[in-house]
Protein backbone atom coordinates (compact mmCIF):
# COMPACT_ATOMS: atom_id res chain seq x y z
CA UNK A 1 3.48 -11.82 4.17
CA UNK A 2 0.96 -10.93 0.84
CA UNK A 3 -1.05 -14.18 2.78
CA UNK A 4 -1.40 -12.68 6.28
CA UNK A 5 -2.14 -9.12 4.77
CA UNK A 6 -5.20 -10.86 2.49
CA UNK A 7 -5.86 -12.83 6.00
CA UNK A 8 -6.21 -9.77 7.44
CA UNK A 9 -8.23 -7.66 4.92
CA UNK A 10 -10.85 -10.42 5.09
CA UNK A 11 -11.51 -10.37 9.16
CA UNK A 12 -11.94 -6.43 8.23
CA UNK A 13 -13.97 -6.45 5.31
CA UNK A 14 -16.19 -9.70 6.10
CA UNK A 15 -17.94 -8.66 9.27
CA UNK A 16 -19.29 -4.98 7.74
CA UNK A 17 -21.25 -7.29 4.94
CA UNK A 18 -25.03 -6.15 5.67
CA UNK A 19 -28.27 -7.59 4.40
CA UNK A 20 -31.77 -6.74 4.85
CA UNK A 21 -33.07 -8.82 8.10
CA UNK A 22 -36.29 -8.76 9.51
CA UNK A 23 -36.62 -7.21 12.71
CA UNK A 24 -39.28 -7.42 15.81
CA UNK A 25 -40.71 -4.19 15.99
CA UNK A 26 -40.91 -2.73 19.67
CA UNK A 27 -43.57 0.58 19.66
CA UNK A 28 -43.11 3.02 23.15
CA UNK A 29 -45.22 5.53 23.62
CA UNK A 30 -44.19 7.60 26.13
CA UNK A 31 -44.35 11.16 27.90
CA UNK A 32 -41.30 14.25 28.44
CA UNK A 33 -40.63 14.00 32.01
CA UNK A 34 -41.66 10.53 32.57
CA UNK A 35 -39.29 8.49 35.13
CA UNK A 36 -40.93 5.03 34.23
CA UNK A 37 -40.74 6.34 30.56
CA UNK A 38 -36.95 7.15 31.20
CA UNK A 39 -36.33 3.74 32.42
CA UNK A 40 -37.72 1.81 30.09
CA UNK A 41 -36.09 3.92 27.29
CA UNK A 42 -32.89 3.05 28.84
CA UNK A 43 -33.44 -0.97 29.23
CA UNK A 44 -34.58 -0.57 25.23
CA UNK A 45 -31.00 0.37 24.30
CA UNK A 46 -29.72 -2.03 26.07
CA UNK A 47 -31.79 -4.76 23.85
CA UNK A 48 -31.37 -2.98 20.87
CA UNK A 49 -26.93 -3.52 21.37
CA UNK A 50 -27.68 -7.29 22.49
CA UNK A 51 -30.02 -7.88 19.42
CA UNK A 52 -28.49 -5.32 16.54
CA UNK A 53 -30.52 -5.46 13.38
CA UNK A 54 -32.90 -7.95 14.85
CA UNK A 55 -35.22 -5.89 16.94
CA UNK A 56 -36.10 -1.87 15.43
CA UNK A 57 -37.56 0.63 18.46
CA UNK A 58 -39.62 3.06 17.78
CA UNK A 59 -40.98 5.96 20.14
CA UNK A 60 -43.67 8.38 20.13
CA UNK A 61 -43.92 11.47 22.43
CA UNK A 62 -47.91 11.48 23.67
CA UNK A 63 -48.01 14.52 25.84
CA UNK A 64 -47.29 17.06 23.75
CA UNK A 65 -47.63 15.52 20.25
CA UNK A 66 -51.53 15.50 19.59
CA UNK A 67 -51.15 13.32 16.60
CA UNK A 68 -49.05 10.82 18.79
CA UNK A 69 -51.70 10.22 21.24
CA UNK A 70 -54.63 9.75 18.94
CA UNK A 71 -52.12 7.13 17.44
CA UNK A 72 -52.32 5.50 20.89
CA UNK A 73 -55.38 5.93 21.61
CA UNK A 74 -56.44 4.19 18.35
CA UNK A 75 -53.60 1.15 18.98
CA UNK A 76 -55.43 0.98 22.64
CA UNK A 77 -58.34 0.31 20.71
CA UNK A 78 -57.72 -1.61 18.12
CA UNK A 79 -56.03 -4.25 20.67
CA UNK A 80 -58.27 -3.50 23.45
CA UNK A 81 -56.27 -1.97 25.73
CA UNK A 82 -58.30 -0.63 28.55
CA UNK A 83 -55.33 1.06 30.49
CA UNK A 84 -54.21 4.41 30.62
CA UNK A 85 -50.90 6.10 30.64
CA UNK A 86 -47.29 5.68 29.93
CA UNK A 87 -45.12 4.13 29.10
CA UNK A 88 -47.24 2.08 26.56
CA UNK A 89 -45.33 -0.96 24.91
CA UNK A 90 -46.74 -2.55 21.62
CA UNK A 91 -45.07 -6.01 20.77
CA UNK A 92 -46.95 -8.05 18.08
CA UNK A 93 -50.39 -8.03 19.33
CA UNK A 94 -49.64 -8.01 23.13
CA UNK A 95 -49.39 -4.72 25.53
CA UNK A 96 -47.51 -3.36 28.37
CA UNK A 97 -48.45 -0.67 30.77
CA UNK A 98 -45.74 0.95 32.96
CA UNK A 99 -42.45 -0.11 33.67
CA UNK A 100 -40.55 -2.29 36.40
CA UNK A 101 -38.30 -5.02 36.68
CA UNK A 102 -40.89 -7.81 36.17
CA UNK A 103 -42.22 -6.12 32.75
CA UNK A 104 -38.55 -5.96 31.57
CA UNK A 105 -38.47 -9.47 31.64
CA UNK A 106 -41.58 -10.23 29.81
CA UNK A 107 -40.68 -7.62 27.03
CA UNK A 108 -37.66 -9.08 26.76
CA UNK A 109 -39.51 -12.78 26.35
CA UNK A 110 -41.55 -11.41 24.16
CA UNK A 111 -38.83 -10.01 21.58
CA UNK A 112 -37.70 -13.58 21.96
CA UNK A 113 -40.79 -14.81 21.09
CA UNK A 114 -42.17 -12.67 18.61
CA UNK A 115 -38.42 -13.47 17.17
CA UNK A 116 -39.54 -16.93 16.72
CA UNK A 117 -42.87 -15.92 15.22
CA UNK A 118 -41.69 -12.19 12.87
CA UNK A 119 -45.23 -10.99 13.83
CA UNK A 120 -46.35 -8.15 11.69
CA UNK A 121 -46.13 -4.38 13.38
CA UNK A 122 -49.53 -3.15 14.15
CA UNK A 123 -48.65 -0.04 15.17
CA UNK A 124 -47.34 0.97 11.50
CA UNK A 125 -50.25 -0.58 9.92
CA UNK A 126 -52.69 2.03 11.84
CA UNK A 127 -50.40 4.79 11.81
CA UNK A 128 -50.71 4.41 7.83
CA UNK A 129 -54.63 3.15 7.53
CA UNK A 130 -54.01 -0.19 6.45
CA UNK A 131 -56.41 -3.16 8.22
CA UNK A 132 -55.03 -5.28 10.97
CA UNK A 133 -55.10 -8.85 10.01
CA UNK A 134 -56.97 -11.09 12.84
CA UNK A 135 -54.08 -13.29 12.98
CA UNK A 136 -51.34 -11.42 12.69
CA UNK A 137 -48.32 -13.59 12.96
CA UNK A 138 -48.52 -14.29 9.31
CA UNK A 139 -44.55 -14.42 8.16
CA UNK A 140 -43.30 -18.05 8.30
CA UNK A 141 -39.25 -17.46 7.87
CA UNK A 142 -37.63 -17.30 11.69
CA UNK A 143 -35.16 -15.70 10.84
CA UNK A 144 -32.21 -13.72 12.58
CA UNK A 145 -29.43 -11.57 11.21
CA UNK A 146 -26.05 -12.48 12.19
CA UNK A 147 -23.07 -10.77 11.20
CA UNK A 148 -21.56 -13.20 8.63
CA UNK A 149 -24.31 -15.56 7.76
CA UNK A 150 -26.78 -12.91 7.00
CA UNK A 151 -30.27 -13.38 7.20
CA UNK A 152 -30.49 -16.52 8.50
CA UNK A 153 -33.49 -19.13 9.49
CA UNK A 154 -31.96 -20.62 12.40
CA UNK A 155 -34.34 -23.75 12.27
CA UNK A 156 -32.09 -25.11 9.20
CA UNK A 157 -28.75 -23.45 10.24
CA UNK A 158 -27.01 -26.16 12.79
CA UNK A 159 -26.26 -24.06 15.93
CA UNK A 160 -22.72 -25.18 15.81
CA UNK A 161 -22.44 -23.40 12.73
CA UNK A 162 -23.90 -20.19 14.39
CA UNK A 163 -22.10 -20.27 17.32
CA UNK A 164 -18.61 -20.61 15.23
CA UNK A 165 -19.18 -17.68 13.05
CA UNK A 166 -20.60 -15.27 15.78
CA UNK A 167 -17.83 -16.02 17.49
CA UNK A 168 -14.97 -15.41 14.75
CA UNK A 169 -17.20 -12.65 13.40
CA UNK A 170 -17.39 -10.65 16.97
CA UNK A 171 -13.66 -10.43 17.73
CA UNK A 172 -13.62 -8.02 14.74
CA UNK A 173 -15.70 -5.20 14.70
CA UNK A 174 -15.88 -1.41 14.54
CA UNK A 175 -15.41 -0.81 17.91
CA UNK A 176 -12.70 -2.99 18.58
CA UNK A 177 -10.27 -2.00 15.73
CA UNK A 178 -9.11 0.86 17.86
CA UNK A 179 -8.26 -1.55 20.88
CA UNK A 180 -6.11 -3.04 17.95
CA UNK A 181 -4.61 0.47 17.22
CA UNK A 182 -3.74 0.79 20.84
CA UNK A 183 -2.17 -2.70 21.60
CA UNK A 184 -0.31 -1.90 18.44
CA UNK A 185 0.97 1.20 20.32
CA UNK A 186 2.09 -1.08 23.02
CA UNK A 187 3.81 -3.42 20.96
CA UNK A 188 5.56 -1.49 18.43
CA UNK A 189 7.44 0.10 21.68
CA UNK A 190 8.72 -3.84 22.24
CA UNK A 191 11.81 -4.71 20.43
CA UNK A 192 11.57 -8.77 21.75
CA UNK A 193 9.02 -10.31 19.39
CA UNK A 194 8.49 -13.01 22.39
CA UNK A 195 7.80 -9.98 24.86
CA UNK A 196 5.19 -8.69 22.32
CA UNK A 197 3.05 -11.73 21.58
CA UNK A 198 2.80 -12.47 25.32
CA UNK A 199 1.65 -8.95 25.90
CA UNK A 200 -0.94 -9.18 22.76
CA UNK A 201 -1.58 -12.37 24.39
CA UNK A 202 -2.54 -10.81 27.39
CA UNK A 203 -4.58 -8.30 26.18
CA UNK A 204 -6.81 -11.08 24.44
CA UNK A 205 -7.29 -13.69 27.13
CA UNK A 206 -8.40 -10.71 29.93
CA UNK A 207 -10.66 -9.37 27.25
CA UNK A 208 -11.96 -13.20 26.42
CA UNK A 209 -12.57 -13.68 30.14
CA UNK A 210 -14.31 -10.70 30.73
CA UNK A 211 -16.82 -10.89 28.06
CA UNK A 212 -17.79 -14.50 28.54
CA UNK A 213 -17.79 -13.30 32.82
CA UNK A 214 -20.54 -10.57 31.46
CA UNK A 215 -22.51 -12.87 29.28
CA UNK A 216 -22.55 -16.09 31.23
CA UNK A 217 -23.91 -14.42 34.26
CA UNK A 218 -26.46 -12.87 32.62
CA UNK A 219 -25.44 -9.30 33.31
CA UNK A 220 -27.85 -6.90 30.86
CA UNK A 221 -25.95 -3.78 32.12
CA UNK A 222 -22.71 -2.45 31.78
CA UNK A 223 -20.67 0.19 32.75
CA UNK A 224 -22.10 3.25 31.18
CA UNK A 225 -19.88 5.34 28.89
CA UNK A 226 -18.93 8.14 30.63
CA UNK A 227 -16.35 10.81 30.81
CA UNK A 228 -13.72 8.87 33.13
CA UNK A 229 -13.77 5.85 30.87
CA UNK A 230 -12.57 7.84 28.11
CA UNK A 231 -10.20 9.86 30.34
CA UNK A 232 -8.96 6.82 31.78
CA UNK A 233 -7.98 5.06 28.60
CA UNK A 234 -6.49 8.65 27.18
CA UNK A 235 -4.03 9.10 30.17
CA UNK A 236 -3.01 5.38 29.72
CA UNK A 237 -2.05 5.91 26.07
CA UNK A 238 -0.76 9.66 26.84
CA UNK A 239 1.68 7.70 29.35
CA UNK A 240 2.75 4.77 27.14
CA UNK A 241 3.16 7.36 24.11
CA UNK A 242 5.11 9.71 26.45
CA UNK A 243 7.36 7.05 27.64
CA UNK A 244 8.33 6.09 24.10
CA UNK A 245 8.97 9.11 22.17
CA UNK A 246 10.85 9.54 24.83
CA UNK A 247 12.94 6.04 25.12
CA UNK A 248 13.92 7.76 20.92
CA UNK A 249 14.61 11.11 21.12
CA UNK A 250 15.99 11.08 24.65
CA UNK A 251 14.13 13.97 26.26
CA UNK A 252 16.20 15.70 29.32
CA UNK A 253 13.60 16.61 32.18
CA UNK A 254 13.93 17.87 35.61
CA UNK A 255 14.61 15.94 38.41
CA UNK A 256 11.89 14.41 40.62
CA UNK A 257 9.51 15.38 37.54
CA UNK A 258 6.40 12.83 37.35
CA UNK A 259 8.17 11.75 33.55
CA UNK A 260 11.67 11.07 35.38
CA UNK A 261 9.84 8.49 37.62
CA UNK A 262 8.04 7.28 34.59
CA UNK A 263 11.20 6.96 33.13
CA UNK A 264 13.11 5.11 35.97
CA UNK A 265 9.65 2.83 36.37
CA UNK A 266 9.38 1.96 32.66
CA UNK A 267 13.06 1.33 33.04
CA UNK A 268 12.86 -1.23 35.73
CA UNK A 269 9.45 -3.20 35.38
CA UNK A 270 8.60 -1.92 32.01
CA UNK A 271 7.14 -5.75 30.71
CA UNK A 272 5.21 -5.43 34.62
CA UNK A 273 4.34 -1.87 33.49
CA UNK A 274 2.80 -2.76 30.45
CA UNK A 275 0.58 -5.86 31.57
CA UNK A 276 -0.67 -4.05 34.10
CA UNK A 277 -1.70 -1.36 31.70
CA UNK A 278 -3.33 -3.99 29.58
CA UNK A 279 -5.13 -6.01 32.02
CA UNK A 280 -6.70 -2.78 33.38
CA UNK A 281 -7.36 -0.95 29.76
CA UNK A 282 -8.86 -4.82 28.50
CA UNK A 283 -11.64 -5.03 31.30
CA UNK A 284 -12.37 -1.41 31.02
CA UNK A 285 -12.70 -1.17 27.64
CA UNK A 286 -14.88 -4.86 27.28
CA UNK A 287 -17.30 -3.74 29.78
CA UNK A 288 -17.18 -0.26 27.60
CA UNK A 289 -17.80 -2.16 24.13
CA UNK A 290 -20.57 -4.66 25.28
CA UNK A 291 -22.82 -1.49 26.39
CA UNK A 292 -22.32 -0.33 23.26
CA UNK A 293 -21.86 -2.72 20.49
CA UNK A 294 -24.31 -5.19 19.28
CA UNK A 295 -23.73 -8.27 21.37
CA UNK A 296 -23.54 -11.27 19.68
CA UNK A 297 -23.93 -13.88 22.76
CA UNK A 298 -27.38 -13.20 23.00
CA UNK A 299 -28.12 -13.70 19.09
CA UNK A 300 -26.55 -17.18 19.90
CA UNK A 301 -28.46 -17.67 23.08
CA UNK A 302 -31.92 -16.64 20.98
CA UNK A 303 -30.95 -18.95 18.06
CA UNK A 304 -30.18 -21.94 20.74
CA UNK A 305 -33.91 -21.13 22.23
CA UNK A 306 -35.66 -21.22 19.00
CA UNK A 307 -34.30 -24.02 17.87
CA UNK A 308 -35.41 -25.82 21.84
CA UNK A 309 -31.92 -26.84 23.15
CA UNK A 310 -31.81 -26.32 26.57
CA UNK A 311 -28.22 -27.40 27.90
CA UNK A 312 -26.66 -23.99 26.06
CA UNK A 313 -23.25 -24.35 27.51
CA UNK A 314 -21.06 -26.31 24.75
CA UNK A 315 -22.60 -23.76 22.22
CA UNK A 316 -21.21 -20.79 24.05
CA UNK A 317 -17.99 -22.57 25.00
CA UNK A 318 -17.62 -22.87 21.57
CA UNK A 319 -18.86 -19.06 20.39
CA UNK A 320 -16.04 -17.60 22.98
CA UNK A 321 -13.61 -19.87 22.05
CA UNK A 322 -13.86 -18.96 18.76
CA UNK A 323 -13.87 -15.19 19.57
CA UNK A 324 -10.71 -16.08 21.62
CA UNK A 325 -8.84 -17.82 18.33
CA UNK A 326 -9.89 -15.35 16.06
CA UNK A 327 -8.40 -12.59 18.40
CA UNK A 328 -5.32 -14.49 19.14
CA UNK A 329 -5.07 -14.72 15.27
CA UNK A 330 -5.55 -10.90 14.44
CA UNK A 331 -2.60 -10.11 17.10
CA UNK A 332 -0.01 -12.53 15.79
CA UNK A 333 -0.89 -10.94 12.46
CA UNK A 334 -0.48 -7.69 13.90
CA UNK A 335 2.63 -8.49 15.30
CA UNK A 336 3.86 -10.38 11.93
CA UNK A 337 2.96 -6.63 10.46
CA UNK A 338 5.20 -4.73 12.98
CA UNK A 339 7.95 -7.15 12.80
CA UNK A 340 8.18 -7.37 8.74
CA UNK A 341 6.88 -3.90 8.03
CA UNK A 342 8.90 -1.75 10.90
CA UNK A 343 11.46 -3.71 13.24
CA UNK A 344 13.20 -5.24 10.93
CA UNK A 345 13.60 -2.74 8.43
CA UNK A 346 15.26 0.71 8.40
CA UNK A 347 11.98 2.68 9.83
CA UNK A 348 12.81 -0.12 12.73
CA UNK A 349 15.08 2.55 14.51
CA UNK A 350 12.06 4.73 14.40
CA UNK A 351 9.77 2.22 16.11
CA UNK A 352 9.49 3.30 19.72
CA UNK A 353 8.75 7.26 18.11
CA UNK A 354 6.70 5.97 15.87
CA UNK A 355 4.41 3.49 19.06
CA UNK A 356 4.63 6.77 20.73
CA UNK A 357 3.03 9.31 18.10
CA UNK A 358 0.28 6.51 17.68
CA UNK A 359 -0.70 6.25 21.38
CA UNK A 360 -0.71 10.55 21.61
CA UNK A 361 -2.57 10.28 18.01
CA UNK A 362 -4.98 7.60 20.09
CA UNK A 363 -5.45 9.70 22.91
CA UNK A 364 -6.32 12.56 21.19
CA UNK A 365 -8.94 11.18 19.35
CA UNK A 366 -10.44 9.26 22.59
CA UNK A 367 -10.74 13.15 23.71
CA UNK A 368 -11.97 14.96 21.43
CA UNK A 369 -13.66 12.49 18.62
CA UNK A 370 -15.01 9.63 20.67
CA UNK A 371 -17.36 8.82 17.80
CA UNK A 372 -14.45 7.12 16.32
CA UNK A 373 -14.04 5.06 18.66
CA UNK A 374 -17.71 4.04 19.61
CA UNK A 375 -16.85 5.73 22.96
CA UNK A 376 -19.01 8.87 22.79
């Protein structure tokens, strides 16, 4: 038991290490009120959860910030830019004008590129007076950040190695400890320790699927948080939480009432019940998390393309199933914990009030404090 818990403490304290990584710096200058501006702003975001500490945006407001459009005006020059208008991209020492689907791509292949390269930002070096050098892709470490190897240059880092640890590294993060919290819910309310590992199971293998679904077919948007995710999610847990405070204190309601045919349901088909509630809550909440959290398929992909291998497919194969034993690992740990810790002690007869308080606890949260949960 001490093992598992020291297990444990490591997949939670391991992937929050941090070092200092350099970045590609992205500069957009752009206008209030601007659609194209919007847009772009928007596809940025995206980048900057697919890349993390690897790429750093910054914006300036040119219509009604003086000093911001002299800025531009003075970038235009220095890497002359004879366009007008915004947006105004600044990658290394190349330019975009505008916005559409075609200069999405090449900003996007140019991040990748300039990762390669760690060109200087020019930008900055105006904005603060300092000379522009005439070449200025001057830093010679490629380097990326990834979660547990740090600040890495991928050219002597074996992408084997990178795909393995992104992979064990990404099925624990921030945003995915409270999917733990809430499977935990689920499977503190099952007494059969068989029944529970199939459901954690579950819960694992949809979430695997979708993710690798999203990243293998290239998909660079998700389903935007919004207010029905969260609700969603809250009236799932506010169910399963209802249905077992109630399976331990025995509440009497009405006849016909929506909790009576909750009741009789659970009852019946409650493993049915609770798969389906998992399968649906899984592919909501992945498509949810990759919007939001850094994605660390893509730092593989880049790594793969710097270092010129063109058949990628092994490498990911191996990143997700990684991500899948890792996850598999946490539950039966999780399970281990509910089993030792509550089940089959004397707080065991408490379990099922005990699922429910931390699925209404869950809820609540979702509702109020989405923060916490990387859902606001």
């Amino acid at each position: 038991m001490k093992k598992i818990l020291l297990i444990l403490t490591m997949f939670l304290i391991i992937p929050f290490a941090k070092v200092n990584a350099q970045t590609v710096d992205v500069t957009m200058f752009y206008g209030n009120g601007c659609p194209h501006c919007a847009k772009e702003e928007k596809y940025l975001k995206v980048l900057e959860k697919q890349l993390g500490q690897n790429i750093n945006v910054q914006t300036y407001e040119v219509w009604d910030n003086k000093e911001n459009n002299e800025l531009l005006t003075k970038v235009r020059t220095t890497l002359n830019d004879k366009e007008e208008g915004v947006p105004f991209t600044v990658i290394g020492n190349k330019t975009f004008n505008g916005f559409s689907d075609k200069i999405a791509k090449e900003i996007k292949q140019t991040i990748f590129n300039n990762l390669k390269q760690n060109s200087l930002n020019i930008t900055e070096l105006i904005k603060e007076g300092k000379p522009v050098p005439t070449d200025i892709n001057t830093k010679e470490n490629q380097s990326l950040h990834f979660t547990l190897l740090g600040n890495t240059n991928v050219k002597e880092t074996s992408s084997a190695t990178i795909a393995t640890t992104e992979g064990l590294a990404d099925a624990i993060n921030l945003g995915s400890l409270w999917i733990i919290l809430f499977l935990s819910g689920i499977m503190l309310a099952i007494y059969n320790n068989k029944k529970r590992l199939i459901l954690g199971g579950i819960f694992i293998i949809t979430s695997t699927i979708t993710y690798m679904i999203i990243t293998l077919t290239g998909a660079e948007f998700t389903i935007n948080q919004t207010t029905f995710i969260r609700t969603f999610i809250s009236i799932v847990a506010i169910i399963v939480g209802a249905i077992s405070v109630d399976a331990h204190i025995k509440i009497n309601v009405p006849k016909k009432s929506i909790l009576q045919v909750l009741q009789e349901l659970f009852g019946k088909k409650q493993m049915l019940m609770y798969a389906l509630a998992i399968v649906i809550t899984s592919v909501i909440t992945t498509f949810t998390l990759v919007n939001q959290a850094h994605s660390s398929p893509a730092l593989v992909q880049t790594a793969l393309e710097i270092n010129g291998i063109q058949n990628q497919t092994i490498y990911m194969l191996l990143y997700f199933f990684m991500y899948l034993i890792a996850s598999l690992i946490l539950v039966g740990v999780v399970n281990v914990i509910i089993k030792e810790l509550i089940i089959e002690n004397t707080v065991g007869t408490y379990n099922r009030l005990i699922a429910g308080i931390i699925m209404l606890v869950a809820a609540f949260i979702l509702i109020y404090f989405p923060g916490a949960f990387m859902m606001a």
